[in-house]
N, C-alpha and C. Protein backbone atom coordinates (compact mmCIF):
# COMPACT_ATOMS: atom_id res chain seq x y z
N UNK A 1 48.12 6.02 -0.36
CA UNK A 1 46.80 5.93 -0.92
C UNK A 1 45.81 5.70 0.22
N UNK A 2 44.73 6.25 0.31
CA UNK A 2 44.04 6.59 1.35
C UNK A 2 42.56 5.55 1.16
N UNK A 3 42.12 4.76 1.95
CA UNK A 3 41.37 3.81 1.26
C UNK A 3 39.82 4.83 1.82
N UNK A 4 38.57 4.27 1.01
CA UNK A 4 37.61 5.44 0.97
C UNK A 4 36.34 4.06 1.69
N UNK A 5 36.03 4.46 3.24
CA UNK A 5 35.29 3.32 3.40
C UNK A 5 33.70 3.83 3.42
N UNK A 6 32.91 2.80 2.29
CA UNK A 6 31.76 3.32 2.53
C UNK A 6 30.49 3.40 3.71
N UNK A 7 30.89 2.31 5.09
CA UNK A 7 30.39 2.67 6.10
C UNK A 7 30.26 3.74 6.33
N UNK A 8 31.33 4.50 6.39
CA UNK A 8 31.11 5.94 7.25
C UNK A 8 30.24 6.76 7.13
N UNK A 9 29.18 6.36 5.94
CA UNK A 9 28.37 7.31 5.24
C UNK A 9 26.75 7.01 5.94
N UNK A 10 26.86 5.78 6.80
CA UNK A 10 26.04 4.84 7.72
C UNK A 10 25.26 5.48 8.95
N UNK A 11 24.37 5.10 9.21
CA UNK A 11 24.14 6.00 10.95
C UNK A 11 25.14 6.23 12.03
N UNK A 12 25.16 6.50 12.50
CA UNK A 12 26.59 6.73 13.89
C UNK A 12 25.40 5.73 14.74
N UNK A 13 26.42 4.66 15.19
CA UNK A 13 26.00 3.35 16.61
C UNK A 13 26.44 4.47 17.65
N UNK A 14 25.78 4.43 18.35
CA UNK A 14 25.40 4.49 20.29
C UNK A 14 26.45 3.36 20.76
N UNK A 15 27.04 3.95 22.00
CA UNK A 15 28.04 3.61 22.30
C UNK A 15 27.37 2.29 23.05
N UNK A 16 26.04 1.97 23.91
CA UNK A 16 25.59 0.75 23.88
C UNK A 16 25.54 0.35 22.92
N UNK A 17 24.85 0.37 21.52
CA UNK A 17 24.82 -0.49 20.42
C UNK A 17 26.61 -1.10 20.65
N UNK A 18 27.28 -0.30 20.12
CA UNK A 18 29.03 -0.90 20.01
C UNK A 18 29.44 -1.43 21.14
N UNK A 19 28.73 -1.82 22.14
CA UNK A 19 29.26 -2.42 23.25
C UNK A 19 28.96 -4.13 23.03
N UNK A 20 27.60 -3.84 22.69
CA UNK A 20 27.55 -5.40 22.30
C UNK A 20 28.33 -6.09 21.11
N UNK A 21 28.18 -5.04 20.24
CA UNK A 21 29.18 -5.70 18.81
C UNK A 21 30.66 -5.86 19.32
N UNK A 22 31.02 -6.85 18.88
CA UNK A 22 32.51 -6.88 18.74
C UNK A 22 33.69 -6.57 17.80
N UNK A 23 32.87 -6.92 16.49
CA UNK A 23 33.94 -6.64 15.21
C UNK A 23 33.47 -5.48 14.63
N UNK A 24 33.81 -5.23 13.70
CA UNK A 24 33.59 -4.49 12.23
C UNK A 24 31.70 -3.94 11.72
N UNK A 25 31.90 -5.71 10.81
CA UNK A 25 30.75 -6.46 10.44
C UNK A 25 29.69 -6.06 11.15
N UNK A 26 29.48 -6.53 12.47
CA UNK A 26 28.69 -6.29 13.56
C UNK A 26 28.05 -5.00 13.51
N UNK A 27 28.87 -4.10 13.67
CA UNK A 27 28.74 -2.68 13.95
C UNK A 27 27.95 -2.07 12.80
N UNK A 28 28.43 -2.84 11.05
CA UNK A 28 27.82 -2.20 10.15
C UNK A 28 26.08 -3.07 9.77
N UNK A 29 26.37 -4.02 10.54
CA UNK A 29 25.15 -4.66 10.44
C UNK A 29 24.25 -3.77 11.09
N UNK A 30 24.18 -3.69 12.79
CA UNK A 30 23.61 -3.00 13.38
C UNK A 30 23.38 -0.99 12.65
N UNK A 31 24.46 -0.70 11.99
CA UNK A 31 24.40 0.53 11.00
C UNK A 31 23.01 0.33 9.99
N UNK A 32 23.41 -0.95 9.38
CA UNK A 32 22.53 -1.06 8.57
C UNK A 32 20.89 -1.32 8.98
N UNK A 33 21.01 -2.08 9.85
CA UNK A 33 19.83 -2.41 10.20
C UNK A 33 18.84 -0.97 10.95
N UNK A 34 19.02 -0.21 11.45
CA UNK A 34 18.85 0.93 12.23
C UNK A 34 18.21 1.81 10.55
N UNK A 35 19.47 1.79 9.81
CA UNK A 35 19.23 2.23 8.08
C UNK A 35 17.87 1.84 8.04
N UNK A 36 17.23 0.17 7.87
CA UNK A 36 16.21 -0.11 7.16
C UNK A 36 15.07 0.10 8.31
N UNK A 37 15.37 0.33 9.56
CA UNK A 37 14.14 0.65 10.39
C UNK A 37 13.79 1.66 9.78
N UNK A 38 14.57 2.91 9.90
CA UNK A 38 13.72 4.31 9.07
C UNK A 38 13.24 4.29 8.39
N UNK A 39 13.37 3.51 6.97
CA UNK A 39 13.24 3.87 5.98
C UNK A 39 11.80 3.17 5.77
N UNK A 40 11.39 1.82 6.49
CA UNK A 40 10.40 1.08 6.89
C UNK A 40 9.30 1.73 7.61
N UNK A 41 10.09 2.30 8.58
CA UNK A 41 9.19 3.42 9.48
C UNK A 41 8.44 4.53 8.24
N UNK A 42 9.06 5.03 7.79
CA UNK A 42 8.73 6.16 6.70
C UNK A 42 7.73 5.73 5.31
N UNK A 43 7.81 4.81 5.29
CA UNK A 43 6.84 3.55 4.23
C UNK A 43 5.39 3.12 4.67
N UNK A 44 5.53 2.86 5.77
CA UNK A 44 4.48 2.41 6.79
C UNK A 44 3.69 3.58 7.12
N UNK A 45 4.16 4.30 7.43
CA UNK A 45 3.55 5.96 8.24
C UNK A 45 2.83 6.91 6.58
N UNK A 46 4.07 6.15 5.49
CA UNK A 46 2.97 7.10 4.11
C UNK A 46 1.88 6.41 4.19
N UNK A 47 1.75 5.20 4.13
CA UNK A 47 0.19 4.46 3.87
C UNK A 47 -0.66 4.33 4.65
N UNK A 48 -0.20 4.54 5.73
CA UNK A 48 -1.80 4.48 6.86
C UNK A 48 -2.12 6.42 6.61
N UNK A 49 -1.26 7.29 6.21
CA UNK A 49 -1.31 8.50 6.21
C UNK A 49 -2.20 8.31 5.15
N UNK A 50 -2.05 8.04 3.51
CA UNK A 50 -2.56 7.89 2.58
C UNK A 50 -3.49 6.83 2.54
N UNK A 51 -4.21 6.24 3.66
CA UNK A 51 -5.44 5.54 3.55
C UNK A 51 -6.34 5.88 4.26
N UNK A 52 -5.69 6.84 5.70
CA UNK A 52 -6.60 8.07 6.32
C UNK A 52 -7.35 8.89 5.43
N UNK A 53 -6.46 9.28 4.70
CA UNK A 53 -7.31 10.31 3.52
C UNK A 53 -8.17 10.04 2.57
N UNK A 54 -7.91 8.96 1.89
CA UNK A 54 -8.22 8.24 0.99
C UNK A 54 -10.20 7.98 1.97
N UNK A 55 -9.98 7.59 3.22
CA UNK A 55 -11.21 7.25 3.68
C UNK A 55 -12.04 8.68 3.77
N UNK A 56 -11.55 9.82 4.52
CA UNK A 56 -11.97 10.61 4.30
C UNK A 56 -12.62 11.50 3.22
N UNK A 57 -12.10 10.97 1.97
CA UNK A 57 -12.32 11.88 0.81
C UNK A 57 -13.70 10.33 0.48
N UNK A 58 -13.45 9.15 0.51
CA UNK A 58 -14.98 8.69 0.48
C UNK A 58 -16.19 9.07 1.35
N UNK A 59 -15.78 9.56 2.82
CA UNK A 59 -16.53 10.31 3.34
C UNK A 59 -17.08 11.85 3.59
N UNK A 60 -16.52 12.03 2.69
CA UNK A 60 -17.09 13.20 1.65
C UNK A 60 -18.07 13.10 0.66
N UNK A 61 -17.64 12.78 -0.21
CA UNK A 61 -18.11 11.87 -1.14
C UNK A 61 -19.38 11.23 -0.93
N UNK A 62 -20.00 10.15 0.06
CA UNK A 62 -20.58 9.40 0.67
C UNK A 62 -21.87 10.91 1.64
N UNK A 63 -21.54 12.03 1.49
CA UNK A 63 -21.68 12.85 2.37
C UNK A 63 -22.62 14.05 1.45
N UNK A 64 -22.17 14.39 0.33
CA UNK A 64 -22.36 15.04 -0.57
C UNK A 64 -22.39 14.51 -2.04
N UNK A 65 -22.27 13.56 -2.82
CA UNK A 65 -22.13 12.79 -3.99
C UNK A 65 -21.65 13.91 -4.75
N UNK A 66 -20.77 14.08 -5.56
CA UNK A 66 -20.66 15.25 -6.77
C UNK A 66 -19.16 14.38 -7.62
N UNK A 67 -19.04 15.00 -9.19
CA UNK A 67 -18.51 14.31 -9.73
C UNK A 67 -16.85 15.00 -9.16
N UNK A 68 -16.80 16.10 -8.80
CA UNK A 68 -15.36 16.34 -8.08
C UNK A 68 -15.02 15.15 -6.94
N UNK A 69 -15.84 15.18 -6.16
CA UNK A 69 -15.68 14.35 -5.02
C UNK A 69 -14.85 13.00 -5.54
N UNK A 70 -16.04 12.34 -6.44
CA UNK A 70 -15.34 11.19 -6.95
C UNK A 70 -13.89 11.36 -7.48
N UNK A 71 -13.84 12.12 -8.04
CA UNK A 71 -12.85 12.31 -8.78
C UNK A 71 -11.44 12.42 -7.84
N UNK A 72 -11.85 12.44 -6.62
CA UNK A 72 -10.58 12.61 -5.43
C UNK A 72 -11.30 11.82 -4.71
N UNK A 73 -11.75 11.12 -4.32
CA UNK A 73 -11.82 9.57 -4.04
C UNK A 73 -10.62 8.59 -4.96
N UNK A 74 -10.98 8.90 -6.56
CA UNK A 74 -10.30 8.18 -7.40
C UNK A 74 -9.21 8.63 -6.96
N UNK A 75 -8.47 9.76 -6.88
CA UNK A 75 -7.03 9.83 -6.84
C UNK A 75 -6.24 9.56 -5.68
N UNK A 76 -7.47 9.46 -4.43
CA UNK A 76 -7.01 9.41 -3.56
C UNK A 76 -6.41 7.63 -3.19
N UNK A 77 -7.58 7.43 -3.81
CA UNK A 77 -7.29 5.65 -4.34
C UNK A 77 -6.18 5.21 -4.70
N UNK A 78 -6.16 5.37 -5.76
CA UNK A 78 -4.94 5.66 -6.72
C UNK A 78 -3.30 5.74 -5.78
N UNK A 79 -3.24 6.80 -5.28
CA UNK A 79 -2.20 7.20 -4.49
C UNK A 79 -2.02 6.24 -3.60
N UNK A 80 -3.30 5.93 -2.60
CA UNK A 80 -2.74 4.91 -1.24
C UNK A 80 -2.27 3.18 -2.47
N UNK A 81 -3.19 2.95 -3.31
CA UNK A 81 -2.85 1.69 -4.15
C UNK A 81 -1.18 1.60 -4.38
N UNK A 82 -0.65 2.52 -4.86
CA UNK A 82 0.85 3.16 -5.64
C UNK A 82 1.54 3.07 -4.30
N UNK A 83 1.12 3.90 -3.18
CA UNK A 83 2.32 3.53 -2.15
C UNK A 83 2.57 2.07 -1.28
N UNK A 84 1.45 1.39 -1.09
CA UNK A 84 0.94 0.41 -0.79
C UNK A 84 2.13 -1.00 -1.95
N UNK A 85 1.59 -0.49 -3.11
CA UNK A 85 2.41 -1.70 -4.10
C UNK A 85 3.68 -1.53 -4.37
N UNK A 86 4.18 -0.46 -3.38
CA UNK A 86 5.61 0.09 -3.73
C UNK A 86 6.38 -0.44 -2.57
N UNK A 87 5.66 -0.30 -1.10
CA UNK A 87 5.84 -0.65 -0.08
C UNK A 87 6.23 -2.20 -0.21
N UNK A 88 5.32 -2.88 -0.51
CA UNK A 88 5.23 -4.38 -1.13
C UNK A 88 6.36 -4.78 -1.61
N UNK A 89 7.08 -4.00 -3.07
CA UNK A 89 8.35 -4.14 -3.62
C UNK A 89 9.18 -4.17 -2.94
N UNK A 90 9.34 -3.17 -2.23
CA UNK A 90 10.93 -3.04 -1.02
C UNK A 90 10.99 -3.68 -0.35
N UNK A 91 9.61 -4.39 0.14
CA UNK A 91 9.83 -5.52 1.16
C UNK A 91 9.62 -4.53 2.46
N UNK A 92 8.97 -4.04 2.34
CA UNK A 92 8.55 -3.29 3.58
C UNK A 92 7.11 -3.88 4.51
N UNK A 93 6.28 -4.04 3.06
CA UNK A 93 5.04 -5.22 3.77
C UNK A 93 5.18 -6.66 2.76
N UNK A 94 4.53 -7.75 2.89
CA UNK A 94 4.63 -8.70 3.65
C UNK A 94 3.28 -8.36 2.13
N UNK A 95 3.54 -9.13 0.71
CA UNK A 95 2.61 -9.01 -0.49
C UNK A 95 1.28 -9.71 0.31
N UNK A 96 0.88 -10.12 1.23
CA UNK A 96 -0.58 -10.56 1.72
C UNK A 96 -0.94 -9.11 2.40
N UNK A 97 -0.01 -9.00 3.57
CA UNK A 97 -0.38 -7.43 4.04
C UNK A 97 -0.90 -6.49 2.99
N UNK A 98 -0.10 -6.01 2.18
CA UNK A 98 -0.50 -4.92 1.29
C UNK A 98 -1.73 -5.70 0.12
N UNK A 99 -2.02 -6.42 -0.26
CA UNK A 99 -3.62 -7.03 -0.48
C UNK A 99 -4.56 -7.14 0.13
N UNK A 100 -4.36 -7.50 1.49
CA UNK A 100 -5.58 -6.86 2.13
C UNK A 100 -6.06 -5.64 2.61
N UNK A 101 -4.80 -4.86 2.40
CA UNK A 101 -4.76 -3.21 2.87
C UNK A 101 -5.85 -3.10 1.40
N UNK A 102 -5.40 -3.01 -0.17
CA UNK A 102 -6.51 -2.62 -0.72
C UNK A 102 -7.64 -3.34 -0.66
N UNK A 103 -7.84 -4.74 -0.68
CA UNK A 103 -9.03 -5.55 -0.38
C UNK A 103 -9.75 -4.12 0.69
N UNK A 104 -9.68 -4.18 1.99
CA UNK A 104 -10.15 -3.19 2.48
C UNK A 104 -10.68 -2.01 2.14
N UNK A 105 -9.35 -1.02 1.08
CA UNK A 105 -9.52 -0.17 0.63
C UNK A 105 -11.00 0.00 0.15
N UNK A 106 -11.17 -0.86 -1.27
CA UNK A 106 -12.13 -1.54 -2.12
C UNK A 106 -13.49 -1.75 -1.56
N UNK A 107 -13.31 -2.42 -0.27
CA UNK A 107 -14.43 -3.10 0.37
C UNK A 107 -15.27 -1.76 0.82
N UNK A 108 -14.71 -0.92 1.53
CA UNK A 108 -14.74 1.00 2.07
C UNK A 108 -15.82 1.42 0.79
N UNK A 109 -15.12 1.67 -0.46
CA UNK A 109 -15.82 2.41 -1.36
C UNK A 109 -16.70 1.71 -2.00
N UNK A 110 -17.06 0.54 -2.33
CA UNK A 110 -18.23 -0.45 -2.56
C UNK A 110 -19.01 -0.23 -1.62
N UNK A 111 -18.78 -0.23 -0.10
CA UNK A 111 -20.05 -0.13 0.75
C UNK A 111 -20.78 0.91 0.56
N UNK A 112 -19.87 2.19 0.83
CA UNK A 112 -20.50 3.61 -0.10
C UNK A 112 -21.03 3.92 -0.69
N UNK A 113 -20.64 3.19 -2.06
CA UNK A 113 -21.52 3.12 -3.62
C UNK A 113 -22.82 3.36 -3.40
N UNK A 114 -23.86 3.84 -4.26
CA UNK A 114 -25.12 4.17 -4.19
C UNK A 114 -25.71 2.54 -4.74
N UNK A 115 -26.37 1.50 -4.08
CA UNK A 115 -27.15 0.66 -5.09
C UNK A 115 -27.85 0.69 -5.63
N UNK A 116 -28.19 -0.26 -6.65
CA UNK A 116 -29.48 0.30 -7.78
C UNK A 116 -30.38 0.23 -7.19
N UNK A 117 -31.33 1.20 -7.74
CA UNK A 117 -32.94 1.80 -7.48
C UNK A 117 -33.27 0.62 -7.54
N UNK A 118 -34.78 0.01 -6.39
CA UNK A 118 -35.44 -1.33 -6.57
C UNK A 118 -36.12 -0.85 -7.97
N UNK A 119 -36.43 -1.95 -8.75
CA UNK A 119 -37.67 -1.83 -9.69
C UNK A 119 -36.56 -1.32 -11.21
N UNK A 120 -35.49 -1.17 -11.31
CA UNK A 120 -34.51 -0.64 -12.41
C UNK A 120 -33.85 -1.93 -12.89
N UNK A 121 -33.69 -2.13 -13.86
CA UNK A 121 -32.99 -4.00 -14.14
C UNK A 121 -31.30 -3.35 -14.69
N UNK A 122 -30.32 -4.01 -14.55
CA UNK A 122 -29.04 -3.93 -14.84
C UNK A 122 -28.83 -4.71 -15.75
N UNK A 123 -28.00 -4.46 -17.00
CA UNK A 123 -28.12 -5.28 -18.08
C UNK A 123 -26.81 -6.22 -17.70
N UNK A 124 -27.34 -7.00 -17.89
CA UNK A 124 -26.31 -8.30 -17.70
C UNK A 124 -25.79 -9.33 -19.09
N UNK A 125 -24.80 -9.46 -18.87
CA UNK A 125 -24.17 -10.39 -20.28
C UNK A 125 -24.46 -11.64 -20.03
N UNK A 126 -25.23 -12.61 -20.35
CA UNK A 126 -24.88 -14.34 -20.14
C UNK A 126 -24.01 -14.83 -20.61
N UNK A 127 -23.44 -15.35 -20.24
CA UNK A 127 -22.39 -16.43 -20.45
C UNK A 127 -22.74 -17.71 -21.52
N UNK A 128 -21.58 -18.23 -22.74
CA UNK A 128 -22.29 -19.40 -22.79
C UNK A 128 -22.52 -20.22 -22.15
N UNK A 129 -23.27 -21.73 -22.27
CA UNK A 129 -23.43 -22.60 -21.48
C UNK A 129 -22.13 -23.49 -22.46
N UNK A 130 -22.69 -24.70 -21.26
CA UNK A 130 -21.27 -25.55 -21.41
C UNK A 130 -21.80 -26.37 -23.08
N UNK A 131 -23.07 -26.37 -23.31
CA UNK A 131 -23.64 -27.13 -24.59
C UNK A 131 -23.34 -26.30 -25.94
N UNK A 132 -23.91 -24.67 -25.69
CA UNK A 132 -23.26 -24.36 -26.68
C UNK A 132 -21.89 -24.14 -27.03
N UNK A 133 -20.70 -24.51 -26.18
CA UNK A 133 -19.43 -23.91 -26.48
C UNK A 133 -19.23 -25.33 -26.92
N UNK A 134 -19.62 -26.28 -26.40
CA UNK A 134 -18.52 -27.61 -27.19
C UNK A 134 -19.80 -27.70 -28.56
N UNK A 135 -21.22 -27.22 -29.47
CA UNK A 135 -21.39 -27.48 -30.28
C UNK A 135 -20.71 -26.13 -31.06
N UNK A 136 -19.87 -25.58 -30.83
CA UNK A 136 -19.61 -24.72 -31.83
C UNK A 136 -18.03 -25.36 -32.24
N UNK A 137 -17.21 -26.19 -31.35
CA UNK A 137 -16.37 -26.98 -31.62
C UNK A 137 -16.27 -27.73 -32.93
């Protein structure tokens, strides 16, 4: 009976890497670890890729105003947010890292935004006060 080992399916170690290891273990550690650089590497490289763009398509946008534009701003949003909170999951960034990556994001397309015309009022909701919520108690 032929035993079926699932290392082998691992990166191939460099004959320096296996010089320092001594056992087994070692070797598949260093396998493994080499494993999660790539895959880290490849995580990292989508989101600065997908927040390049993401800036660009606000500077478009910011450049020309039209409701397409926005509309790929939004998705472009969208997309870097999704790889960003995915990144986060695997443990690839560091859940403060990837919050301030969109904090940033956010901060980008707010500055952009057109503000209101002087002299135009924005309707605003008031809040209760603290008197009327405890007399309705």
């Amino acid at each position: 009976m032929q035993i079926i080992r699932y290392y082998n399916c691992l990166p191939e170690v460099s004959k320096e890497e296996s010089a320092v290891a001594n056992n087994k273990s070692a070797i598949k550690r260093i396998q493994i670890a080499e494993r999660n650089r790539l895959r880290n590497k490849s995580y990292k490289s989508a989101v600065k890729t997908l927040m390049k763009r993401y800036l660009t398509a606000i500077a478009a946008h910011s450049a020309s105003p039209t409701e397409e534009s926005l509309e790929e701003v939004q998705k472009r949003m969208s997309a870097a947010y999704s790889k960003i909170d995915k990144a986060v999951k695997q443990g690839v960034l560091h859940p403060n890292n990837g919050a301030r990556k969109k904090a940033q994001l956010s901060k980008v397309l707010k500055k952009h935004q057109p503000s209101p015309v002087a002299g135009t009022t924005v309707a605003t909701v008031d809040a209760p006060t603290a008197a009327e919520v405890t007399s309705e108690s």
